[in-house]
N, C-alpha and C. Protein backbone atom coordinates (compact mmCIF):
# COMPACT_ATOMS: atom_id res chain seq x y z
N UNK A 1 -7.91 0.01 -14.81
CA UNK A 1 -7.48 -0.04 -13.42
C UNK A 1 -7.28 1.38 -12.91
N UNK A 2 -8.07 1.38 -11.27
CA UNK A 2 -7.69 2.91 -11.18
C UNK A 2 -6.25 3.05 -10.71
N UNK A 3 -5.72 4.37 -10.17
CA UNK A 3 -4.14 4.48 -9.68
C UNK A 3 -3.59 3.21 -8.56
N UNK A 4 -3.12 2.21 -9.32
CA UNK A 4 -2.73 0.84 -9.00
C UNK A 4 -1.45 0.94 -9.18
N UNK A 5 -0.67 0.61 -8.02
CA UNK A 5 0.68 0.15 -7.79
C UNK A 5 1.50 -1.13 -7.25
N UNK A 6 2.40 -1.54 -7.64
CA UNK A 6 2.64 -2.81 -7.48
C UNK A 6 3.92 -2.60 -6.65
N UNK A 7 4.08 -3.24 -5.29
CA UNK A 7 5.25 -2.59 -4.74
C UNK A 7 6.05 -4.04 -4.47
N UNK A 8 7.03 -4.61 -4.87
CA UNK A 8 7.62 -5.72 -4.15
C UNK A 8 8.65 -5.50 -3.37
N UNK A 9 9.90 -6.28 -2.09
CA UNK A 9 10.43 -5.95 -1.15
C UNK A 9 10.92 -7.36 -0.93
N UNK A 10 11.91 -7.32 -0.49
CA UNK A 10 12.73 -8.29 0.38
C UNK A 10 13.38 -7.07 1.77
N UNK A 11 14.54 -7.69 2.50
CA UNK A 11 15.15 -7.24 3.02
C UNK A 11 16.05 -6.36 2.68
N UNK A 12 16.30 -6.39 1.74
CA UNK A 12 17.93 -5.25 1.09
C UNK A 12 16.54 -4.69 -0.07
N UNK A 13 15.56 -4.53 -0.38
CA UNK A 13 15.31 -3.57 -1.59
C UNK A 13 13.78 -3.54 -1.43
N UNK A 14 13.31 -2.75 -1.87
CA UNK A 14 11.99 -2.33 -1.96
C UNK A 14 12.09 -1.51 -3.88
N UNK A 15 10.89 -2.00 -4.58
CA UNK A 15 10.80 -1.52 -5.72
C UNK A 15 9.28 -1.56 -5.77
N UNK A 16 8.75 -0.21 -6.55
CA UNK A 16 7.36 0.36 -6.56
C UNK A 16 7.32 0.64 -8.25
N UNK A 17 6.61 -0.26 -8.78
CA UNK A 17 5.53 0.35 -10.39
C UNK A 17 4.66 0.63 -9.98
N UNK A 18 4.33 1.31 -11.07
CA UNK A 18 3.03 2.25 -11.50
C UNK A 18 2.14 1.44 -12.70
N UNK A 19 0.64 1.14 -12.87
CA UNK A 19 0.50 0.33 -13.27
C UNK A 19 -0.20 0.90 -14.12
N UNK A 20 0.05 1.20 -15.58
CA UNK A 20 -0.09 1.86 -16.84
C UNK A 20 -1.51 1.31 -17.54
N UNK A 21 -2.74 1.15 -17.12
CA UNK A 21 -3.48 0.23 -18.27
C UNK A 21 -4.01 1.67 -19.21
N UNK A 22 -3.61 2.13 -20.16
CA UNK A 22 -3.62 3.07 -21.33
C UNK A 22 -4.51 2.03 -22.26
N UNK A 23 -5.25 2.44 -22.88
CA UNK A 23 -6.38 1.43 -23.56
C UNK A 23 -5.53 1.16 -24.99
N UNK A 24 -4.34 2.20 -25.51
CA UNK A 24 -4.13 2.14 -26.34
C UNK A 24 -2.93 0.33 -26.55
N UNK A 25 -2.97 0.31 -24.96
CA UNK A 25 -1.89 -0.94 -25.02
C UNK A 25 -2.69 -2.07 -24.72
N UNK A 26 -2.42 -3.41 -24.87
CA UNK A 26 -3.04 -4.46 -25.24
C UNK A 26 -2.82 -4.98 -23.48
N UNK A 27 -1.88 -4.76 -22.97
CA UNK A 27 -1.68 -5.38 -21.71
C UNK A 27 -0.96 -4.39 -20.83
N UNK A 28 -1.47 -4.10 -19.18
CA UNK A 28 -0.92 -3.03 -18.57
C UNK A 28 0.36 -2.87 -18.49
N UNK A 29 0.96 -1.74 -18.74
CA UNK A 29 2.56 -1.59 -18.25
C UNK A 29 2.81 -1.32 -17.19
N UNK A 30 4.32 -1.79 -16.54
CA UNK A 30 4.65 -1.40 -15.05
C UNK A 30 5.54 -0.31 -15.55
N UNK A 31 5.57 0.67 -14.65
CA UNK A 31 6.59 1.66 -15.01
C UNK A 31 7.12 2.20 -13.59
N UNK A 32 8.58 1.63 -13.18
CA UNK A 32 9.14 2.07 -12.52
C UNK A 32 9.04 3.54 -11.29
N UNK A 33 8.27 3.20 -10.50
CA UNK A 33 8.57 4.83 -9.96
C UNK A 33 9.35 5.17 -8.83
N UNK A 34 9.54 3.95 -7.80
CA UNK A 34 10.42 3.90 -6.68
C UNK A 34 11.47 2.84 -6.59
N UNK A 35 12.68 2.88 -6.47
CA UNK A 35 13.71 2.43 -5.71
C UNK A 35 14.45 2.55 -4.62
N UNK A 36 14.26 1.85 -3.43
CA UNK A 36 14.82 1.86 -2.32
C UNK A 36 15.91 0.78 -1.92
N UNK A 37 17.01 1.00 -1.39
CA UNK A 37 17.84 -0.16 -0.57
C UNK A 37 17.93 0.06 1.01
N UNK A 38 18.32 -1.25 1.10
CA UNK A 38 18.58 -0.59 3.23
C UNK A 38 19.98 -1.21 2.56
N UNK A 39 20.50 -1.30 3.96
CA UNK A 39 22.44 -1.77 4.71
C UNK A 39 21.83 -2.91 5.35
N UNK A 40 21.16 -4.12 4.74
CA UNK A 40 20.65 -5.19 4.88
C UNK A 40 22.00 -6.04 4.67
N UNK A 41 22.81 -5.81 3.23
CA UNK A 41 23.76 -6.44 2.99
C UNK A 41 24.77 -6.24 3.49
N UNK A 42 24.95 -5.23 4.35
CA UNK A 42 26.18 -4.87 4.80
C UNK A 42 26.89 -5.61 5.92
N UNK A 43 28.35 -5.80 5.21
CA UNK A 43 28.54 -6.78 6.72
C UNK A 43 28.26 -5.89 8.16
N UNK A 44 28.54 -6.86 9.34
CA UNK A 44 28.85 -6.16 10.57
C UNK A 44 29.82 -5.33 10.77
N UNK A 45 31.17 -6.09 9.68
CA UNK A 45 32.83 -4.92 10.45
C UNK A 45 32.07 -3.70 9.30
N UNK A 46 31.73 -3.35 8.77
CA UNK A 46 31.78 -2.38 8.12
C UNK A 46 30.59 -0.79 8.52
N UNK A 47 29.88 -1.74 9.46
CA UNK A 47 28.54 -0.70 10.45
C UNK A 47 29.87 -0.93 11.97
N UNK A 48 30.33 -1.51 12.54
CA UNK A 48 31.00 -0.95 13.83
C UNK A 48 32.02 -0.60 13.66
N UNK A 49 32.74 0.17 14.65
CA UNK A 49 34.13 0.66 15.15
C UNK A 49 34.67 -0.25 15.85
N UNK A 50 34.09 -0.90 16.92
CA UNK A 50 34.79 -1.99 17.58
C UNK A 50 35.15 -3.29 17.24
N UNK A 51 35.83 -3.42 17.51
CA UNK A 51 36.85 -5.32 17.23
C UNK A 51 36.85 -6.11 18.46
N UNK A 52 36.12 -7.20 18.57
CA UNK A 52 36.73 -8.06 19.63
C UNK A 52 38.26 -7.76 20.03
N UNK A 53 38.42 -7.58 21.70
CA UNK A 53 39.66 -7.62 21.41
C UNK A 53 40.56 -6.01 21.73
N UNK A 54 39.75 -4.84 21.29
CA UNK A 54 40.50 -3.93 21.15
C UNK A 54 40.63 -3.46 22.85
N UNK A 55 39.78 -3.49 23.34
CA UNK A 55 39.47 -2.58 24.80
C UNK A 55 40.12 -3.75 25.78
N UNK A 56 41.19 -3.45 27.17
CA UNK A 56 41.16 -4.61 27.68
C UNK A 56 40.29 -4.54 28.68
N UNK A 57 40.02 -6.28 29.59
CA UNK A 57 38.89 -5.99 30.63
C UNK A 57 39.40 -5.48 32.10
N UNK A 58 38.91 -4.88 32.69
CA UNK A 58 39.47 -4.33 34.13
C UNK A 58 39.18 -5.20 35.24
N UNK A 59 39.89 -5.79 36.31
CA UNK A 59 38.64 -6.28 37.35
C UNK A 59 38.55 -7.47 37.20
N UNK A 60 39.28 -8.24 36.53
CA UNK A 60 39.38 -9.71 36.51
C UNK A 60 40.56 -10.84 37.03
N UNK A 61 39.92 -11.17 37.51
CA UNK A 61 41.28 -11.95 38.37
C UNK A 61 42.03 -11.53 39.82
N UNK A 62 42.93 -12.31 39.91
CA UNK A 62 43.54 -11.89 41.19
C UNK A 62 44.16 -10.44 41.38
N UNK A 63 44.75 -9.96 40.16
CA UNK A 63 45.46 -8.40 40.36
C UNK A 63 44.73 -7.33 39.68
N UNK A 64 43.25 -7.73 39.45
CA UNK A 64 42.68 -6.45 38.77
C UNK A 64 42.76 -6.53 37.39
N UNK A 65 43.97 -7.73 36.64
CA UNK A 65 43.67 -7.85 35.13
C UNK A 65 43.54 -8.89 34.32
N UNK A 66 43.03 -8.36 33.14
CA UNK A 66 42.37 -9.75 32.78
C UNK A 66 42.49 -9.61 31.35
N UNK A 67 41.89 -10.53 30.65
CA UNK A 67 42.03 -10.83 29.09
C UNK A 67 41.38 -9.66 28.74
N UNK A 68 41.39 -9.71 27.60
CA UNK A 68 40.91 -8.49 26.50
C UNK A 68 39.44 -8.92 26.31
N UNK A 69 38.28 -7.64 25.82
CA UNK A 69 37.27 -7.88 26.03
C UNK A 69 36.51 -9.06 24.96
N UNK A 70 35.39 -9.24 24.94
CA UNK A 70 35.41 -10.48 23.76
C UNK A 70 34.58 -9.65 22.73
N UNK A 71 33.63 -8.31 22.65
CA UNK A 71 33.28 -7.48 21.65
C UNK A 71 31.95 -8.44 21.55
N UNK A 72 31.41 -9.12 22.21
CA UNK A 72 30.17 -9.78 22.06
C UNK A 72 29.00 -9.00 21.52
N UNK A 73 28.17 -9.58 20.29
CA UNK A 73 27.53 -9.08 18.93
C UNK A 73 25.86 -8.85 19.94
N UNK A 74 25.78 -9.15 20.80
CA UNK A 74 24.57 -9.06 21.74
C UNK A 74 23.33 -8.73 20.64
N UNK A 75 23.19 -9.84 20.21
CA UNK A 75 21.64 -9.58 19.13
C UNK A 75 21.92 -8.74 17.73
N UNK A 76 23.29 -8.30 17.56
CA UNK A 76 23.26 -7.06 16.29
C UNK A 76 22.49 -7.45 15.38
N UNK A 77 22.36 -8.76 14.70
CA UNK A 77 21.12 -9.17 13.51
C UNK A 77 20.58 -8.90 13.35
N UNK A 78 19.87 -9.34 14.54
CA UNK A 78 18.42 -9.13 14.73
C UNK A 78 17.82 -7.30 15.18
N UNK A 79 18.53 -6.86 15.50
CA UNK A 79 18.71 -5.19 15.60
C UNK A 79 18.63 -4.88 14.36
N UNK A 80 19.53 -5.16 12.99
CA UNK A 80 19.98 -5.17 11.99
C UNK A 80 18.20 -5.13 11.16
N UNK A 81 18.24 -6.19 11.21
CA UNK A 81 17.01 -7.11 10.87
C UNK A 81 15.70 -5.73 11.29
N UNK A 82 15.34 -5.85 12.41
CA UNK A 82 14.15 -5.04 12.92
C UNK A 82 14.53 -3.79 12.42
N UNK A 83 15.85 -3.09 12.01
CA UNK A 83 15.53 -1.46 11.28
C UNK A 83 15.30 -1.79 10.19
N UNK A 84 16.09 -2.73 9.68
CA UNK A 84 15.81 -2.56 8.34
C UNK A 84 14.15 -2.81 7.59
N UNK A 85 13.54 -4.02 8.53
CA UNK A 85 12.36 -3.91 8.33
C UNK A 85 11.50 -2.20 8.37
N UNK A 86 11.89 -1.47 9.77
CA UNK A 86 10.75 -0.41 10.43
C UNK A 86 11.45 0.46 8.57
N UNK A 87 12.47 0.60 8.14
CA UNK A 87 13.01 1.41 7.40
C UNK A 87 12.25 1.10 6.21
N UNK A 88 11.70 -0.30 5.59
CA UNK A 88 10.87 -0.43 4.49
C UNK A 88 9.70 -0.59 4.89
N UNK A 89 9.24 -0.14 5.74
CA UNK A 89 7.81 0.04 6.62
C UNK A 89 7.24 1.60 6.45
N UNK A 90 8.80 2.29 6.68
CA UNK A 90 8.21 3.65 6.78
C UNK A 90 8.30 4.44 5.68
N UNK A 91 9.26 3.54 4.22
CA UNK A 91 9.20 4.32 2.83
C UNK A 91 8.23 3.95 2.32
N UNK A 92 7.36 2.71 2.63
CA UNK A 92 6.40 2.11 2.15
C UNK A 92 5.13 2.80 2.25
N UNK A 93 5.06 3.43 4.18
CA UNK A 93 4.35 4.41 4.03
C UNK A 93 4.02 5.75 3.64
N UNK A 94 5.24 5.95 3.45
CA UNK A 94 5.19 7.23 2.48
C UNK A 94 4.58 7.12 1.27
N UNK A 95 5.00 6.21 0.87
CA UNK A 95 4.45 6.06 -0.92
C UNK A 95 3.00 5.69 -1.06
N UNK A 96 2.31 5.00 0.34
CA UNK A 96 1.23 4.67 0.83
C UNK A 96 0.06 6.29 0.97
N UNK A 97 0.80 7.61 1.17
CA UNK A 97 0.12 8.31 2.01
C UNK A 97 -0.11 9.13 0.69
N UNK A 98 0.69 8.73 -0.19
CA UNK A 98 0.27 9.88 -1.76
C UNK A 98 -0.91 9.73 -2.54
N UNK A 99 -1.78 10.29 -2.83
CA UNK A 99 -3.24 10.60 -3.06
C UNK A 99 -3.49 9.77 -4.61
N UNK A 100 -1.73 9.98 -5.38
CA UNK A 100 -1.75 9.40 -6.22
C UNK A 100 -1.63 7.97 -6.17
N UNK A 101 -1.84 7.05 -5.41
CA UNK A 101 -1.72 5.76 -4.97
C UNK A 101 -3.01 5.57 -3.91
N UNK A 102 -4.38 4.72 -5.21
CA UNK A 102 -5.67 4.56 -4.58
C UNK A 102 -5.54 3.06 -4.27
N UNK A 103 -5.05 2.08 -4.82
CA UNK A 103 -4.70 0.66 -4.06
C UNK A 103 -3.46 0.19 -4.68
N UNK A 104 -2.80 -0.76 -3.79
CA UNK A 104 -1.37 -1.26 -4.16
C UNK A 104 -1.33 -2.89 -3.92
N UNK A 105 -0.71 -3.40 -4.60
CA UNK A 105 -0.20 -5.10 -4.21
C UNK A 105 1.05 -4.97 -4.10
N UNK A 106 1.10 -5.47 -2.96
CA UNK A 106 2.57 -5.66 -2.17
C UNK A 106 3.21 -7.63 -2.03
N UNK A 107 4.35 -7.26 -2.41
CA UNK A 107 4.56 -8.83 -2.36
C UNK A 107 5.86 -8.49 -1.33
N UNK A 108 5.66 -8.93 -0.41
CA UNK A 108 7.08 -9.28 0.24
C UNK A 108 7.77 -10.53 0.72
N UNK A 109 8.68 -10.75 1.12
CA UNK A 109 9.81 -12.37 0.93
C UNK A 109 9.11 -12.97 2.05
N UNK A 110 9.26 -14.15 2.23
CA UNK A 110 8.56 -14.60 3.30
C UNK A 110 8.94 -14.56 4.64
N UNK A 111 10.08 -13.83 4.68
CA UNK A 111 11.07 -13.80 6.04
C UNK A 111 10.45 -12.32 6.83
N UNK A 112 10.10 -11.65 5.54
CA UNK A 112 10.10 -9.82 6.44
C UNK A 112 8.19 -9.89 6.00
N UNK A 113 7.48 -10.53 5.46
CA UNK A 113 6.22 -10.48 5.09
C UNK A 113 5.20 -9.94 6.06
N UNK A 114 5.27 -11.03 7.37
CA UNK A 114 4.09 -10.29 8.28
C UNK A 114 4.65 -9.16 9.27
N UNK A 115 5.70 -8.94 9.28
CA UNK A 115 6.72 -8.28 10.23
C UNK A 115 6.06 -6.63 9.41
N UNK A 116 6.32 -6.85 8.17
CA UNK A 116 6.51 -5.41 7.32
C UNK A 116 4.84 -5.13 7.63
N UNK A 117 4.14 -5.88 6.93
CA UNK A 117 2.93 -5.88 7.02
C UNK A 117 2.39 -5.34 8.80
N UNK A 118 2.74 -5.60 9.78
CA UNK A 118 2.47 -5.46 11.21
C UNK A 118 2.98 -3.55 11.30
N UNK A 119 3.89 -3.34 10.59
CA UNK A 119 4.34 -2.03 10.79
C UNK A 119 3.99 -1.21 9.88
N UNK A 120 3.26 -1.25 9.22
CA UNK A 120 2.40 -0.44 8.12
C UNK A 120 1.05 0.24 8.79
N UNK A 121 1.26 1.73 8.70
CA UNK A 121 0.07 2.25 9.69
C UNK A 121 -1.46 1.83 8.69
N UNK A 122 -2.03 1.15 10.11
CA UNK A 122 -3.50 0.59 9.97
C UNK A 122 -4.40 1.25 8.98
N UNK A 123 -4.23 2.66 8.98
CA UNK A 123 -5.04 3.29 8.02
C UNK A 123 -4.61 3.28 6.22
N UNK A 124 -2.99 3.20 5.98
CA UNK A 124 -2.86 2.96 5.02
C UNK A 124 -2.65 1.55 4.57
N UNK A 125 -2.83 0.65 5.27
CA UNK A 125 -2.89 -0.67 5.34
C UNK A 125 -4.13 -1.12 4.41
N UNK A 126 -5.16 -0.01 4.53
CA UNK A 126 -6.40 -0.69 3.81
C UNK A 126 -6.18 -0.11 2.38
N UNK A 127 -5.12 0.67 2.06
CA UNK A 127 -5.08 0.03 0.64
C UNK A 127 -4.50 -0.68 -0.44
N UNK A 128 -3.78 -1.62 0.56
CA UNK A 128 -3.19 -2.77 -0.14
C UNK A 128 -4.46 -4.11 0.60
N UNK A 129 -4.96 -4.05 -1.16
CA UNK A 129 -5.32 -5.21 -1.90
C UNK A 129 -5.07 -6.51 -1.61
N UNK A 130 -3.81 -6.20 -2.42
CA UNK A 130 -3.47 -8.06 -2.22
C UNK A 130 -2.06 -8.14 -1.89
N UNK A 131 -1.92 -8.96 -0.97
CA UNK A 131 -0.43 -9.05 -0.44
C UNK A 131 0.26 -10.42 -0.65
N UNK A 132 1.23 -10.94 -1.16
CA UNK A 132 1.72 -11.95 -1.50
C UNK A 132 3.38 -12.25 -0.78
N UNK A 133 3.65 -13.29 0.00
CA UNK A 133 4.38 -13.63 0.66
C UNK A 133 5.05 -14.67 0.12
N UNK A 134 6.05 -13.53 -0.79
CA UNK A 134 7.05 -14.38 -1.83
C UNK A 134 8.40 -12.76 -2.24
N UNK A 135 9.44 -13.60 -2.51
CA UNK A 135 10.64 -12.57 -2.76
C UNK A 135 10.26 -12.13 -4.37
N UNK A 136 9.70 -11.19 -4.80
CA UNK A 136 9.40 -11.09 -6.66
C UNK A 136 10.32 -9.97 -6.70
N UNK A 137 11.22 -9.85 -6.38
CA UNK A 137 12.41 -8.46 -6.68
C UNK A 137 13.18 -8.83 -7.56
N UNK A 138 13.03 -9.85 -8.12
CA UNK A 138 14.02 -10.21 -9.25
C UNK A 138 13.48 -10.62 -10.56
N UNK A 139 11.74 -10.65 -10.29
CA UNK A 139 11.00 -11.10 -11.32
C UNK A 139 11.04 -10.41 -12.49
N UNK A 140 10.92 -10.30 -13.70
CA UNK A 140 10.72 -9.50 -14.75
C UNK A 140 9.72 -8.74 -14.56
N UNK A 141 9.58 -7.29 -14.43
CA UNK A 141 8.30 -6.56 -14.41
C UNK A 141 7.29 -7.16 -15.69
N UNK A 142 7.40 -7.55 -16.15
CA UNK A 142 6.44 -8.12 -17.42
C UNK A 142 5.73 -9.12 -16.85
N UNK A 143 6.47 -9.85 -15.78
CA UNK A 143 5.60 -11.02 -15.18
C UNK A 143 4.74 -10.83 -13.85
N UNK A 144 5.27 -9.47 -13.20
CA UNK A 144 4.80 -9.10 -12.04
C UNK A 144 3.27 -9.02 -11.92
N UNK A 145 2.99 -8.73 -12.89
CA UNK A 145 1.21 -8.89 -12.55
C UNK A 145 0.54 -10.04 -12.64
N UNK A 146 0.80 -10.70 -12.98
CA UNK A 146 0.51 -12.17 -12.88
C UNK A 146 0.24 -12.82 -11.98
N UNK A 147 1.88 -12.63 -11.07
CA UNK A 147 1.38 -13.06 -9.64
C UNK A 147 0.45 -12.33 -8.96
N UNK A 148 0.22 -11.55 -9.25
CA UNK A 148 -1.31 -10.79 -8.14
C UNK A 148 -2.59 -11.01 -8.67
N UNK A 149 -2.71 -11.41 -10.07
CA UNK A 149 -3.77 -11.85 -10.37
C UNK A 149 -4.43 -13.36 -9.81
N UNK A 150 -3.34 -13.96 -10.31
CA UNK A 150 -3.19 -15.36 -9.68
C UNK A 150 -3.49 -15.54 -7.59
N UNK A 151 -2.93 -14.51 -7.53
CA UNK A 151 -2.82 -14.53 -5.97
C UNK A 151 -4.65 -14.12 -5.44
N UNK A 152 -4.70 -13.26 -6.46
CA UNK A 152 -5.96 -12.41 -6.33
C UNK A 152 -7.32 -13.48 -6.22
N UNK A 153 -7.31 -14.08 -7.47
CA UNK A 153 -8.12 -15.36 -7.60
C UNK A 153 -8.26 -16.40 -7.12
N UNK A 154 -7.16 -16.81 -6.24
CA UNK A 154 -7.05 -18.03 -5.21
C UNK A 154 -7.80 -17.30 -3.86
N UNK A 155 -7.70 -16.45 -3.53
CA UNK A 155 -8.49 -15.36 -2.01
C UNK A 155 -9.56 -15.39 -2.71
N UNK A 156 -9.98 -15.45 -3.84
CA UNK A 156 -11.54 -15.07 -4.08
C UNK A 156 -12.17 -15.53 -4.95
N UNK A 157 -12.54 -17.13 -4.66
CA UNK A 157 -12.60 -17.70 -5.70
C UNK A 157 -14.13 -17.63 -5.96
């Protein structure tokens, strides 16, 4: 195999092997070369300063005052959600743009799959192979190639 990398990803992690086929070994090795996390897991109180509640509202009611504000989350998730994707989009492309990385299989969860995939610049896009739309971040690297073979052979039968 030429310089083949196996990159898998969910939302909170991105992990990149290196895919060892040395003739002297009977079956390729993965060997660790990238680890990434986002603040995927992080709660909300722990990314804001504000509390429902803290600021009061001005301008409400008959004398100008009114209840306290309600701190409304106006989409934060999904804000949440879309960096953390562009954020394993853009380490992805980094690791994408190194000379030492001639094709890659990427597996990502099925939630961030075509999202990540959509934000991967077009040009380094063509060298991922095979892409698989499944969470394998927890798989045993021993089993990780498997699924891309398997995945590989069902696209091309």
């Amino acid at each position: 195999m030429r310089n083949t990398w196996i990159v898998v990803t969910d939302l909170e992690e991105l992990k990149a092997y290196r895919v060892d086929s040395d003739p002297l070994y009977s079956n390729p090795r993965l060997e660790l070369v990238d680890h990434a996390r986002t603040t995927a897991n992080r709660r909300l109180v722990e990314e804001v300063t504000d509390q429902a509640g803290r600021f009061p509202r001005t301008g409400v009611g008959p004398n100008g005052v009114g209840g306290m504000a309600r701190g409304e989350r106006h989409n934060m998730e999904l804000e949440k959600r879309k960096r953390c994707i562009r954020k394993l989009a853009d380490h992805l492309n980094s690791l994408l743009r190194s000379d030492e990385v001639e094709r890659c299989f990427l597996a990502a969860s099925r939630e961030i799959h075509n999202a990540l995939l959509q934000e991967i610049d077009p040009r380094l896009r063509a060298k991922v192979e095979v892409d698989v739309a499944a969470d394998l971040t927890n798989v045993p690297k021993s089993e990780l190639l498997g699924y891309f073979k398997s995945a590989r052979t069902a696209a091309h039968p």
